[in-house]
C-alpha atoms as a PDB file:
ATOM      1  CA  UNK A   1      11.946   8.276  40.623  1.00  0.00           C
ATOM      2  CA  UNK A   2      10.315   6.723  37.490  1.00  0.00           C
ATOM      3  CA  UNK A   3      10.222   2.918  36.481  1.00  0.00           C
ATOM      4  CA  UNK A   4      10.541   2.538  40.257  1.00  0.00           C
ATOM      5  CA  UNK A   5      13.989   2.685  40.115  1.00  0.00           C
ATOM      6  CA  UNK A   6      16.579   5.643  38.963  1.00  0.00           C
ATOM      7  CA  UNK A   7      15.587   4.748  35.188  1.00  0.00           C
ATOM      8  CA  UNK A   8      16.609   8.233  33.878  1.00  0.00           C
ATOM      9  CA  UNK A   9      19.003   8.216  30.939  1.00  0.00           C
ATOM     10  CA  UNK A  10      17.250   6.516  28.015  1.00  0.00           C
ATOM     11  CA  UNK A  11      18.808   5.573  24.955  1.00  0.00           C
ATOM     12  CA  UNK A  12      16.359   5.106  21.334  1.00  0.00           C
ATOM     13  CA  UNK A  13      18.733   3.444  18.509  1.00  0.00           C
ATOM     14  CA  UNK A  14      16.755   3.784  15.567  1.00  0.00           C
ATOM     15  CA  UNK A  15      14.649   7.137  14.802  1.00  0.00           C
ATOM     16  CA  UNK A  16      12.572   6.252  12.125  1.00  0.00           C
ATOM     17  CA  UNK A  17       8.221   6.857  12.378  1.00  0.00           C
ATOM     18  CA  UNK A  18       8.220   4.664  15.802  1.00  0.00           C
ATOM     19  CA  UNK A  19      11.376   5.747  17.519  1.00  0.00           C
ATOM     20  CA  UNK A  20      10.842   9.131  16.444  1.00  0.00           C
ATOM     21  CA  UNK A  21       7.329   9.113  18.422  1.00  0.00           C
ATOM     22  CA  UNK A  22       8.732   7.282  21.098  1.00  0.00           C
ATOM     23  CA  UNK A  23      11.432   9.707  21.465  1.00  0.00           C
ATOM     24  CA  UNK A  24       9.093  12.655  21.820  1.00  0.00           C
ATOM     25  CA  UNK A  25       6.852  10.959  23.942  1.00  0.00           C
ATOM     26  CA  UNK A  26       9.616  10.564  26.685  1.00  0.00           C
ATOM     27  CA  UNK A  27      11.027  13.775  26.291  1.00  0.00           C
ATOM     28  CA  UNK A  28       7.267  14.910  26.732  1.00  0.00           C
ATOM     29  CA  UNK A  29       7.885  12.653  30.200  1.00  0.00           C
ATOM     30  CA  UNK A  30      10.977  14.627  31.660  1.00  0.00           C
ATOM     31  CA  UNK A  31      13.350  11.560  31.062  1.00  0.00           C
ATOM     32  CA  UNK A  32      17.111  12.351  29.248  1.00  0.00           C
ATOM     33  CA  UNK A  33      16.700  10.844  26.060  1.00  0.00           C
ATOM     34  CA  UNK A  34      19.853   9.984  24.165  1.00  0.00           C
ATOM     35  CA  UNK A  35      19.351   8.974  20.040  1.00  0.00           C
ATOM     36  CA  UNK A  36      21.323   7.383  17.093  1.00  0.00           C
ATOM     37  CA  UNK A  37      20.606   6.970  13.798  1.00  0.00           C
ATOM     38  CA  UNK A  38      22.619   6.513  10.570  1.00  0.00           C
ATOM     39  CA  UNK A  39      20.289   9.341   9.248  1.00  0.00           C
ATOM     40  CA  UNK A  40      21.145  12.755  10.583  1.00  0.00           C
ATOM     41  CA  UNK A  41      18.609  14.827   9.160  1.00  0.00           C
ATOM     42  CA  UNK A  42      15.781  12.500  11.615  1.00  0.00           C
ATOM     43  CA  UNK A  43      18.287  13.405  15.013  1.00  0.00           C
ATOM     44  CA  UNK A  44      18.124  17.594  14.488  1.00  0.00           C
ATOM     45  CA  UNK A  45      14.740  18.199  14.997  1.00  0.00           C
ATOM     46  CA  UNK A  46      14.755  15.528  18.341  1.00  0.00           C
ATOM     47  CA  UNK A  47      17.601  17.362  19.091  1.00  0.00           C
ATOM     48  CA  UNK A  48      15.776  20.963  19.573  1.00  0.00           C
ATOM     49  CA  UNK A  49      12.928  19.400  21.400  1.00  0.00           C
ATOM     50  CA  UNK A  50      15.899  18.065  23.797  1.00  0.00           C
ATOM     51  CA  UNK A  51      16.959  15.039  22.968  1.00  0.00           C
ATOM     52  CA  UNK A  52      20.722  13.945  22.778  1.00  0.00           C
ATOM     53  CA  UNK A  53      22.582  12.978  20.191  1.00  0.00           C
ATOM     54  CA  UNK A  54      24.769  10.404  20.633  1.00  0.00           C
ATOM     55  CA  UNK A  55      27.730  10.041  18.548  1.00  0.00           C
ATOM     56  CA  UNK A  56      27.613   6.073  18.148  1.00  0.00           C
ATOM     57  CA  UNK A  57      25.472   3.175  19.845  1.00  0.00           C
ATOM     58  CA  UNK A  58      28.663   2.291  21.577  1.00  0.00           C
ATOM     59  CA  UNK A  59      28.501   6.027  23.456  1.00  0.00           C
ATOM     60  CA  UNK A  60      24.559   5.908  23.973  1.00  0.00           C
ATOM     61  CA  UNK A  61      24.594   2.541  25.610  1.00  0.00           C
ATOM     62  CA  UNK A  62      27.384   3.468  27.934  1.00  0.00           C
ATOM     63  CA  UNK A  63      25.814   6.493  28.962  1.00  0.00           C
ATOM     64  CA  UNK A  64      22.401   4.703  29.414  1.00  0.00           C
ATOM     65  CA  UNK A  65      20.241   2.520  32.147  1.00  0.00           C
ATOM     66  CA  UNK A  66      17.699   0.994  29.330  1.00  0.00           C
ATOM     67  CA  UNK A  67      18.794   0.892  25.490  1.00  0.00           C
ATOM     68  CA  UNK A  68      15.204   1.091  23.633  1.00  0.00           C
ATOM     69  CA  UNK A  69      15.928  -0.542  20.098  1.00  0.00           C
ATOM     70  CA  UNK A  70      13.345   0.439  16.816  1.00  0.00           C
ATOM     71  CA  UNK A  71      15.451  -1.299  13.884  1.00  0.00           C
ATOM     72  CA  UNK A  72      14.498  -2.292  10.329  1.00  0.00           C
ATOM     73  CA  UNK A  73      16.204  -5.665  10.129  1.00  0.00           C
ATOM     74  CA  UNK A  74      17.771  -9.084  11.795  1.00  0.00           C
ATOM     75  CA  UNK A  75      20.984  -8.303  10.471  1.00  0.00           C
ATOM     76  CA  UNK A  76      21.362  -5.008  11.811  1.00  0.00           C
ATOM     77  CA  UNK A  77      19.683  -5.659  14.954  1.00  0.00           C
ATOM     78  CA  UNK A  78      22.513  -8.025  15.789  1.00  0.00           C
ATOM     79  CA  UNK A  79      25.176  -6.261  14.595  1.00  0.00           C
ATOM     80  CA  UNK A  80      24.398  -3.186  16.755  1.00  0.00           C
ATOM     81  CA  UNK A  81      23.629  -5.577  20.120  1.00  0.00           C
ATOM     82  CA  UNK A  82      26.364  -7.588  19.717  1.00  0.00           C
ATOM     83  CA  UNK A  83      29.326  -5.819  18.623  1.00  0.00           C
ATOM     84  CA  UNK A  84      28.008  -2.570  20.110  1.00  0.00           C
ATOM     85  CA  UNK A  85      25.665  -2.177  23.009  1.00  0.00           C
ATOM     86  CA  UNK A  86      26.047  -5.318  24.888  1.00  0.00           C
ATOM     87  CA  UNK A  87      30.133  -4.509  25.300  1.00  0.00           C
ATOM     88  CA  UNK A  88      29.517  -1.007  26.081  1.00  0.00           C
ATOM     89  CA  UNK A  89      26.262  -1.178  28.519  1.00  0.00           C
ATOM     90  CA  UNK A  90      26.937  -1.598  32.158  1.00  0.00           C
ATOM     91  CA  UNK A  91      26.216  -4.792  33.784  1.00  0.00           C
ATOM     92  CA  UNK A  92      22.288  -4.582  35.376  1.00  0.00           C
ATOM     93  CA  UNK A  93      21.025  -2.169  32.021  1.00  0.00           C
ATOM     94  CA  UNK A  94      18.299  -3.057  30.113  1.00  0.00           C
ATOM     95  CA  UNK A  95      17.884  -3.487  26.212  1.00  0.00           C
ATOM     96  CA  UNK A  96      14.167  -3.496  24.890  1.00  0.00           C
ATOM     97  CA  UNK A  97      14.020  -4.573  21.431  1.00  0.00           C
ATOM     98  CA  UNK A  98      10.900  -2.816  19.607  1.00  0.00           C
ATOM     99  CA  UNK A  99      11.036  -3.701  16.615  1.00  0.00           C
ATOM    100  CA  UNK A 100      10.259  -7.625  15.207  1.00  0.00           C
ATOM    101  CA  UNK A 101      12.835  -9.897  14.876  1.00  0.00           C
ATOM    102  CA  UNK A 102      13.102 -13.005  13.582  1.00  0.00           C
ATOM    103  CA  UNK A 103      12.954 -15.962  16.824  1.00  0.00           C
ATOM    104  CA  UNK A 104      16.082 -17.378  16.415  1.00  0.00           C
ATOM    105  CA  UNK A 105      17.937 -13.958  16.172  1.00  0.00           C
ATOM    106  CA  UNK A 106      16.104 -12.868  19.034  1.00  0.00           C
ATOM    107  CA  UNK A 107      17.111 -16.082  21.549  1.00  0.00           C
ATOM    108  CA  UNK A 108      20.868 -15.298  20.462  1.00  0.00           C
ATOM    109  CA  UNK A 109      20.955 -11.859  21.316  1.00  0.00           C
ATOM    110  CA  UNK A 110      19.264 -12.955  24.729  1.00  0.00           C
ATOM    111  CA  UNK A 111      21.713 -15.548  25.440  1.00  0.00           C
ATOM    112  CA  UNK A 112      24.371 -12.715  24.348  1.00  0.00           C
ATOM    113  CA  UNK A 113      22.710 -10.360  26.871  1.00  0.00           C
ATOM    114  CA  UNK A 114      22.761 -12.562  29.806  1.00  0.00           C
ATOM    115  CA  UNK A 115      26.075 -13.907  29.713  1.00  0.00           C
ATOM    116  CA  UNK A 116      27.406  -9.807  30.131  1.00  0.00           C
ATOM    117  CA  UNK A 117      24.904  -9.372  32.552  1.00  0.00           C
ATOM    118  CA  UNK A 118      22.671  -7.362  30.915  1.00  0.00           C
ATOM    119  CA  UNK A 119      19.149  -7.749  30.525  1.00  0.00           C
ATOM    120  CA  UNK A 120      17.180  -8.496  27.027  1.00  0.00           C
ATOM    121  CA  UNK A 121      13.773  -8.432  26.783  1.00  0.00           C
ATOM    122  CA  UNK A 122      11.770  -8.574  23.235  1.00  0.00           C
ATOM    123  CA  UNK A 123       8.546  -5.989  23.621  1.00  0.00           C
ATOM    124  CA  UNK A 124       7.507  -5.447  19.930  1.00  0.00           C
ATOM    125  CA  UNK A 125       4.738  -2.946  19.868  1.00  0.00           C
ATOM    126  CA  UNK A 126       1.691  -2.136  18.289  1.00  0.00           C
ATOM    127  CA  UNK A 127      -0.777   0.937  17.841  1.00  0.00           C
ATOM    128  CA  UNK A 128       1.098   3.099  14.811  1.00  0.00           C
ATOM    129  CA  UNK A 129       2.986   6.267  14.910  1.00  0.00           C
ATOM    130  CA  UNK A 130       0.287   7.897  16.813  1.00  0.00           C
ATOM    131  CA  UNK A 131       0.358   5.367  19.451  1.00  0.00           C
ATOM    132  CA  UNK A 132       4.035   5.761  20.040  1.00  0.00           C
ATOM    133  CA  UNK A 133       3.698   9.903  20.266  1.00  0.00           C
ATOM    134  CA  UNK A 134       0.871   9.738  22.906  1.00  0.00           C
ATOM    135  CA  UNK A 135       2.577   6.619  24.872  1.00  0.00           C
ATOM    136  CA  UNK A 136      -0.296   5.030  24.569  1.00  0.00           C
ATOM    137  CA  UNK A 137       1.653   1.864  22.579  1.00  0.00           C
ATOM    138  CA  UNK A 138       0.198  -2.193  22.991  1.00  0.00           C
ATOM    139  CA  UNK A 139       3.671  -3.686  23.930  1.00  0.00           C
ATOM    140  CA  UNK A 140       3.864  -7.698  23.822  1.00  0.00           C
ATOM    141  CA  UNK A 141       7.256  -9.022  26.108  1.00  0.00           C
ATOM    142  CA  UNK A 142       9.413 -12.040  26.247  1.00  0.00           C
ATOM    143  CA  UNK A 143      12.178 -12.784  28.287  1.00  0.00           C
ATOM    144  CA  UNK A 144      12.649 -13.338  32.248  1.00  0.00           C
ATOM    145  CA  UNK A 145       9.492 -12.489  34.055  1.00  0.00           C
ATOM    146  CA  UNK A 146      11.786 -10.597  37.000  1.00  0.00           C
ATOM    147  CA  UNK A 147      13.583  -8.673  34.897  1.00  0.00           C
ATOM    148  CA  UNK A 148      10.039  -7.742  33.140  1.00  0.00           C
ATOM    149  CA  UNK A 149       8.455  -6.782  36.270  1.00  0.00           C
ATOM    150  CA  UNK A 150      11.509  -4.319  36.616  1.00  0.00           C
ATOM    151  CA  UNK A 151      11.590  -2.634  34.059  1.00  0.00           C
ATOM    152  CA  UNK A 152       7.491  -2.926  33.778  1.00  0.00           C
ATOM    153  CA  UNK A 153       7.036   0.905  35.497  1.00  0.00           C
ATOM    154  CA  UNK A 154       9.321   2.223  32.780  1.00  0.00           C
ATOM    155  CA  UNK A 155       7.363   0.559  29.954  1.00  0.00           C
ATOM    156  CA  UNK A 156       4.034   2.019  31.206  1.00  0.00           C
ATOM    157  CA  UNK A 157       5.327   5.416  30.198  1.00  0.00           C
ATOM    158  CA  UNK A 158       5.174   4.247  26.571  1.00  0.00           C
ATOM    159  CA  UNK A 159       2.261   2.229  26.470  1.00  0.00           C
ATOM    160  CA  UNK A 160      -1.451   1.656  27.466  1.00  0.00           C
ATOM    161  CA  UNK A 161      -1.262  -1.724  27.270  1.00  0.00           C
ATOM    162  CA  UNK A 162       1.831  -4.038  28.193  1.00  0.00           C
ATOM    163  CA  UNK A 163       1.533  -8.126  28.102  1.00  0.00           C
ATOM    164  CA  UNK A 164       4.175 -10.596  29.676  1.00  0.00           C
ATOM    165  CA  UNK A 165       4.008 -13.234  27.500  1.00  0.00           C
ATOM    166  CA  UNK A 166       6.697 -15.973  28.041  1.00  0.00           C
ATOM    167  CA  UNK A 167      10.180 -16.410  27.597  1.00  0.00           C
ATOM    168  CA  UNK A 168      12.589 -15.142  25.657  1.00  0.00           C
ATOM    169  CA  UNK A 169      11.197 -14.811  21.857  1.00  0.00           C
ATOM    170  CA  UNK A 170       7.232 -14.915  22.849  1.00  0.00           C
ATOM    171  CA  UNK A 171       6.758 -11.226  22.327  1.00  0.00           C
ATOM    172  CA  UNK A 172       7.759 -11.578  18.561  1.00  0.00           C
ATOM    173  CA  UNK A 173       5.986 -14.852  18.232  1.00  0.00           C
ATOM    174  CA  UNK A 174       2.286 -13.065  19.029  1.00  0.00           C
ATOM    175  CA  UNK A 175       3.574  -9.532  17.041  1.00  0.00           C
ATOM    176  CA  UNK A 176       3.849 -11.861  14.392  1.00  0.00           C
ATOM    177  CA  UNK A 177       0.332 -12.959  14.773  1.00  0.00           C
ATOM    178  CA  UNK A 178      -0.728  -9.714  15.215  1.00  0.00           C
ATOM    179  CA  UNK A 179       0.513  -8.795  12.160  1.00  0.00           C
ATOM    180  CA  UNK A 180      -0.697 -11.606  10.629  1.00  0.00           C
ATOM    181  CA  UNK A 181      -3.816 -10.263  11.329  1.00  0.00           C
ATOM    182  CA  UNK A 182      -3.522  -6.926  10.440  1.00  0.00           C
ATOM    183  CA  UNK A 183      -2.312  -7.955   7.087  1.00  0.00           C
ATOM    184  CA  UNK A 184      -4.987  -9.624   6.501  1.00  0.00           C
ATOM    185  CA  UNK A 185      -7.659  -6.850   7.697  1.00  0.00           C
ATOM    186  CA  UNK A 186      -6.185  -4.774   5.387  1.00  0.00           C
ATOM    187  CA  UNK A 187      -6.115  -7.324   2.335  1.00  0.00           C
ATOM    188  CA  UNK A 188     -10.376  -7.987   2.827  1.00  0.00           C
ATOM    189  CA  UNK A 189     -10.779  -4.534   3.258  1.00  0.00           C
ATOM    190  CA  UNK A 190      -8.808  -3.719   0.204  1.00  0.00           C
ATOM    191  CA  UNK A 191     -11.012  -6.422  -1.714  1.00  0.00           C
ATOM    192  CA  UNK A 192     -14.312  -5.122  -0.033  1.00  0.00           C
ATOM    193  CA  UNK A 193     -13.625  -1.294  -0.665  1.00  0.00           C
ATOM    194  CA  UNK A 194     -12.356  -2.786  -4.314  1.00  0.00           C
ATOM    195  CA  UNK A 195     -16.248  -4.816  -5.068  1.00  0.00           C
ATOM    196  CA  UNK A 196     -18.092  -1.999  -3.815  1.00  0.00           C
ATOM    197  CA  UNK A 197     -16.419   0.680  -5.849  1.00  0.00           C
ATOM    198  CA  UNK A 198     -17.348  -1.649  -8.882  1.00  0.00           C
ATOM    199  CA  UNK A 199     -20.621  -1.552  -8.246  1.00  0.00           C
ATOM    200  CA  UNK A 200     -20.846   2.652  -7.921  1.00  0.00           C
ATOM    201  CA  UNK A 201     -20.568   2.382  -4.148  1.00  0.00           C
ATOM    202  CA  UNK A 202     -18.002   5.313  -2.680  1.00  0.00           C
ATOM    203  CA  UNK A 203     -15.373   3.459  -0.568  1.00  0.00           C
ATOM    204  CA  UNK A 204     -16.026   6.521   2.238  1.00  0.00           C
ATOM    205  CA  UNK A 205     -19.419   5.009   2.707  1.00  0.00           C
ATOM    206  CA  UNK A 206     -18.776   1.451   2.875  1.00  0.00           C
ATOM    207  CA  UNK A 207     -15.665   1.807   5.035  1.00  0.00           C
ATOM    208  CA  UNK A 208     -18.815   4.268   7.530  1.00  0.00           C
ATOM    209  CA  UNK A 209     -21.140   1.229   7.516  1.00  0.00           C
ATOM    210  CA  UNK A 210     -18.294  -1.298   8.233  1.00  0.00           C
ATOM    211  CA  UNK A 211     -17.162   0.431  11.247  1.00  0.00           C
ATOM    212  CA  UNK A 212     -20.880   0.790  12.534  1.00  0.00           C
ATOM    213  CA  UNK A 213     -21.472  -2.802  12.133  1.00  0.00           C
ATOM    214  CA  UNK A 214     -19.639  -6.338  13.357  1.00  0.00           C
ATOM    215  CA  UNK A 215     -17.169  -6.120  10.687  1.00  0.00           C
ATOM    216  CA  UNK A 216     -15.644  -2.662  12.712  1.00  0.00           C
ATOM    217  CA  UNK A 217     -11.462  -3.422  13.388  1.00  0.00           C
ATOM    218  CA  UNK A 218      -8.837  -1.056  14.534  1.00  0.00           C
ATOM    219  CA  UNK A 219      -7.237  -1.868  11.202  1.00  0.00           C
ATOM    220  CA  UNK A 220      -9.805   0.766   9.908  1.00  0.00           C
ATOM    221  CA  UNK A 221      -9.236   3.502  12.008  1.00  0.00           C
ATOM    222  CA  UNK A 222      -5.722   3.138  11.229  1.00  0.00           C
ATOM    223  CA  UNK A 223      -4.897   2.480   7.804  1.00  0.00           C
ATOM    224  CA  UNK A 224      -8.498   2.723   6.414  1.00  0.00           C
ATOM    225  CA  UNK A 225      -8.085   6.288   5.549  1.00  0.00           C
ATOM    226  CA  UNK A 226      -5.168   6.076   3.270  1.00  0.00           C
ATOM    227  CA  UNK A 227      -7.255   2.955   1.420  1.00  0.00           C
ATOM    228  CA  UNK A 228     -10.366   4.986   0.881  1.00  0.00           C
ATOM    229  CA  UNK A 229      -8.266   8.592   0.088  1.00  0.00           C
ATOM    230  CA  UNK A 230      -5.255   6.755  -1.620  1.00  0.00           C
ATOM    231  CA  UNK A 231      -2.947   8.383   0.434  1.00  0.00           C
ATOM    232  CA  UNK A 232      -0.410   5.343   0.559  1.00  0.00           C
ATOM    233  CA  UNK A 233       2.574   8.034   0.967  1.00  0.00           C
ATOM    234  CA  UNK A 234       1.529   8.651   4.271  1.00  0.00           C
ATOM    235  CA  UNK A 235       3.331   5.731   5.743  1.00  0.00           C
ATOM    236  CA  UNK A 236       1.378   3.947   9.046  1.00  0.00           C
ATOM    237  CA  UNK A 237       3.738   0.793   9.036  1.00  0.00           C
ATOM    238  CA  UNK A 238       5.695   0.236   5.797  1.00  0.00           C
ATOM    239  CA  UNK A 239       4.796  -2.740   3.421  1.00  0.00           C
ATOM    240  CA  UNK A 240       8.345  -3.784   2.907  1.00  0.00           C
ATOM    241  CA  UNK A 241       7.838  -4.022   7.195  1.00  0.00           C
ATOM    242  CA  UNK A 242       4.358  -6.075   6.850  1.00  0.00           C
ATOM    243  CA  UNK A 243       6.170  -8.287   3.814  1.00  0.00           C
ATOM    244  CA  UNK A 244       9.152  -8.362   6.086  1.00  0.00           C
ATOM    245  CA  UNK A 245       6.933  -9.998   8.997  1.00  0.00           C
ATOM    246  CA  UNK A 246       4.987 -11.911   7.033  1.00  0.00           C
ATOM    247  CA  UNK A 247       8.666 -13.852   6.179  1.00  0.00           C
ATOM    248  CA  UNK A 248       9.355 -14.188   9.848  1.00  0.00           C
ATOM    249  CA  UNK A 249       6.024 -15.695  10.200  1.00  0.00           C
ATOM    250  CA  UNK A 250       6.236 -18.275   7.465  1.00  0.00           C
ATOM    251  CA  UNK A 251       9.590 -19.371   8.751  1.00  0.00           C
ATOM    252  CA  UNK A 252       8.905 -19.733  12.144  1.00  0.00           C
ATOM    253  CA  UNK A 253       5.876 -21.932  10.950  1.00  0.00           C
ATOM    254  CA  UNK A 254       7.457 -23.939   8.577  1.00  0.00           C
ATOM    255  CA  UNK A 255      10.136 -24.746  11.269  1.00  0.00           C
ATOM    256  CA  UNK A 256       7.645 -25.832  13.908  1.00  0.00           C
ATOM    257  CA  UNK A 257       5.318 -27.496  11.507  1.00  0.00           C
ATOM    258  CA  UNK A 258       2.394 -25.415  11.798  1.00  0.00           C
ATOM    259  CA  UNK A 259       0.026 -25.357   8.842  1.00  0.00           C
ATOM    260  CA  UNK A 260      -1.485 -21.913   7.728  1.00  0.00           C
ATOM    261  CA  UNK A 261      -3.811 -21.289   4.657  1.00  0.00           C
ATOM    262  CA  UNK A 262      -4.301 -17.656   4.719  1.00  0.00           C
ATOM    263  CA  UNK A 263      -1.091 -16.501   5.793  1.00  0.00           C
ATOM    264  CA  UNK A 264       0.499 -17.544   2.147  1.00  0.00           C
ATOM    265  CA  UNK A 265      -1.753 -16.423   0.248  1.00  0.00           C
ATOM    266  CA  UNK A 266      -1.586 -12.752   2.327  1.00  0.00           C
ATOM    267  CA  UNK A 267       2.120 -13.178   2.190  1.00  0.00           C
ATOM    268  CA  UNK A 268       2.082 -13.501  -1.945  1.00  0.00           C
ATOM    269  CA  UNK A 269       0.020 -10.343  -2.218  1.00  0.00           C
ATOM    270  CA  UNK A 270       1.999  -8.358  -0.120  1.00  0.00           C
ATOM    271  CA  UNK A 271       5.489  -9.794  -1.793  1.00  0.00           C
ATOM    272  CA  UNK A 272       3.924  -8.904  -5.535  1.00  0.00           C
ATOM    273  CA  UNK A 273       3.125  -5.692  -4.343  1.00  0.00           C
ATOM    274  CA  UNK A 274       6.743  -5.122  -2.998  1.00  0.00           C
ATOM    275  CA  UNK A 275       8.058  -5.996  -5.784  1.00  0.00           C
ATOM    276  CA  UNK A 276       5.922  -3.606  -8.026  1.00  0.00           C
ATOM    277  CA  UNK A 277       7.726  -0.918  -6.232  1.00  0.00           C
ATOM    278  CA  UNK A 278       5.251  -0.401  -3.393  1.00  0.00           C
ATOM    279  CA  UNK A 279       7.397  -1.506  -0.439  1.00  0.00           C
ATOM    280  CA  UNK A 280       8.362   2.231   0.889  1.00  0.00           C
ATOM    281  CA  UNK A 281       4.744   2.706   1.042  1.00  0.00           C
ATOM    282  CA  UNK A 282       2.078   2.216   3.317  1.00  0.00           C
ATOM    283  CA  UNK A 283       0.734  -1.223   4.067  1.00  0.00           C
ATOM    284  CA  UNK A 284      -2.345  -0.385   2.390  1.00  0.00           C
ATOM    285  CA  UNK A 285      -0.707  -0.176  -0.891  1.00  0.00           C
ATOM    286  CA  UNK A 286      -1.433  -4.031  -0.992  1.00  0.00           C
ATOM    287  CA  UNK A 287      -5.169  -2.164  -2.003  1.00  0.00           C
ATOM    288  CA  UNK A 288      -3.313  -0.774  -5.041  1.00  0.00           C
ATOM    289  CA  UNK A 289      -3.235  -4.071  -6.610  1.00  0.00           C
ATOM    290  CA  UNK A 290      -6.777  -4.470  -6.986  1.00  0.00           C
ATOM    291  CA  UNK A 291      -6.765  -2.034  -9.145  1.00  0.00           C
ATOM    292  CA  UNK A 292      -3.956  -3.308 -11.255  1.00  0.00           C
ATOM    293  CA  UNK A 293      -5.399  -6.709 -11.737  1.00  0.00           C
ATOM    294  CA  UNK A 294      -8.683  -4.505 -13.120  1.00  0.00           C
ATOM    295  CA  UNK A 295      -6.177  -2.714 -15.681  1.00  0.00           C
ATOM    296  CA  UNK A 296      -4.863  -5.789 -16.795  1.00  0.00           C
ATOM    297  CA  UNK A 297      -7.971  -7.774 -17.037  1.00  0.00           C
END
């Protein structure tokens, strides 16, 4: 009995690069893994390795004791939970959004949640595609501590590292940060890889002698690689996601009156390069504009 209760029938909503991984990872686990996504092409291969379509959220949550959420957007988030899941799930099941969401969206569909009984917790996650294939995720959670240490068993099957933060909301308030910072890891090393290339040296070898050195960050083993090789197709986390993010960030600042300096000036870059056309793209596109303020200059 996983999760330390009968936690067996699993629902993903959302396929995309993290729910796909997530997906496979559980599978990989023995649990029944039910999936929906508008996009049918990303359910047939999930379906062959075992995984079960459903054939709307309403039919997945019904059939399901935790509802794992991986959504693009706010608005889509709460048009799912509210008007979907929450009246289909039976009282006692769980809904873990993964994705970020905005605070304020993310208190409603708590409030929702608890008023049918069901249980809402906020766990956005961190550690890439990879991360979410090998289960080996950093998940940050908000909501009611009991209902956390519930469900906590279950969550260890998808991550390495899981973090009770607060109530409802706190696990998108420090994804936020954390994104905040990753942003900005990725801008400097854009701008360092950028000067040294100027100067003749190769960004392979600066990005080898950062990483042996105090200036070493995840960030680089992550999205490094597609900075240095300019492989932006291969997408780690989307920039239209980190610009996205960025958003939620400066309005949850500017509503509780907490002054930033970096954060605007990462959000601008990452909003020009979005709208240059880069959003589908890796996050370390943002490096591409380096190179178009060169050509213009």
């Amino acid at each position: 009995m996983k999760g330390g209760k009968a936690m067996q029938q699993i629902g993903v909503i959302g396929c995309g690069v993290m729910g796909d991984g997530i997906v496979r990872n559980l599978l990989h686990k023995n649990y029944n893994v039910h999936i929906y996504d508008t996009e049918p092409a990303r359910l047939e291969d999930l379906r062959r390795k075992g995984a079960l379509p459903a054939g709307d959220t309403a039919a997945l949550a019904a059939a399901c004791d935790v509802i794992i959420t991986s959504l693009p957007s706010p608005v889509i988030m709460e048009n799912v939970i509210v008007n979907s899941v929450i009246p289909s799930a039976a009282p006692g099941a769980y809904i873990l959004d993964m994705g970020t969401t905005d605070i304020a969206t993310t208190k409603e569909l708590n409030e929702h949640a608890e008023a049918a009984g069901i249980h809402f917790l906020d766990c956005p996650v961190s550690g890439g595609p990879d991360g979410a294939k090998n289960g080996t995720l950093s998940m940050m959670c908000g909501g009611r501590e009991d209902k956390f240490k519930e469900v906590e068993p279950f969550m260890r099957e998808m991550g390495a590292s899981i973090y009770y933060l607060g109530p409802s909301g706190s696990g998108q308030v420090v994804k936020m940060c954390n994104n905040l910072v990753v942003s900005g890891v990725i801008t400097v090393l854009s701008e360092a890889f950028h000067t040294g290339e100027t100067y003749g040296i190769p960004s392979s070898v600066l990005a080898e002698v950062l990483q042996s050195g105090s200036a070493a960050t995840k960030a680089m083993d992550v999205f490094g690689g597609n900075i240095v090789a300019g492989t932006q197709d291969e997408v780690k986390f989307s920039l239209q996601h980190m610009a996205k993010d960025l958003s939620f960030l400066e309005d949850f600042t500017t509503k509780e009156r907490i002054s930033l300096l970096a954060a605007p000036v990462i959000k601008e870059l990452y909003d020009e390069a979005a709208a240059a056309g880069m959003g589908e793209m890796d996050s370390s596109a943002v490096s591409l504009m380096y190179k178009h303020e060169q050509q213009k200059g």
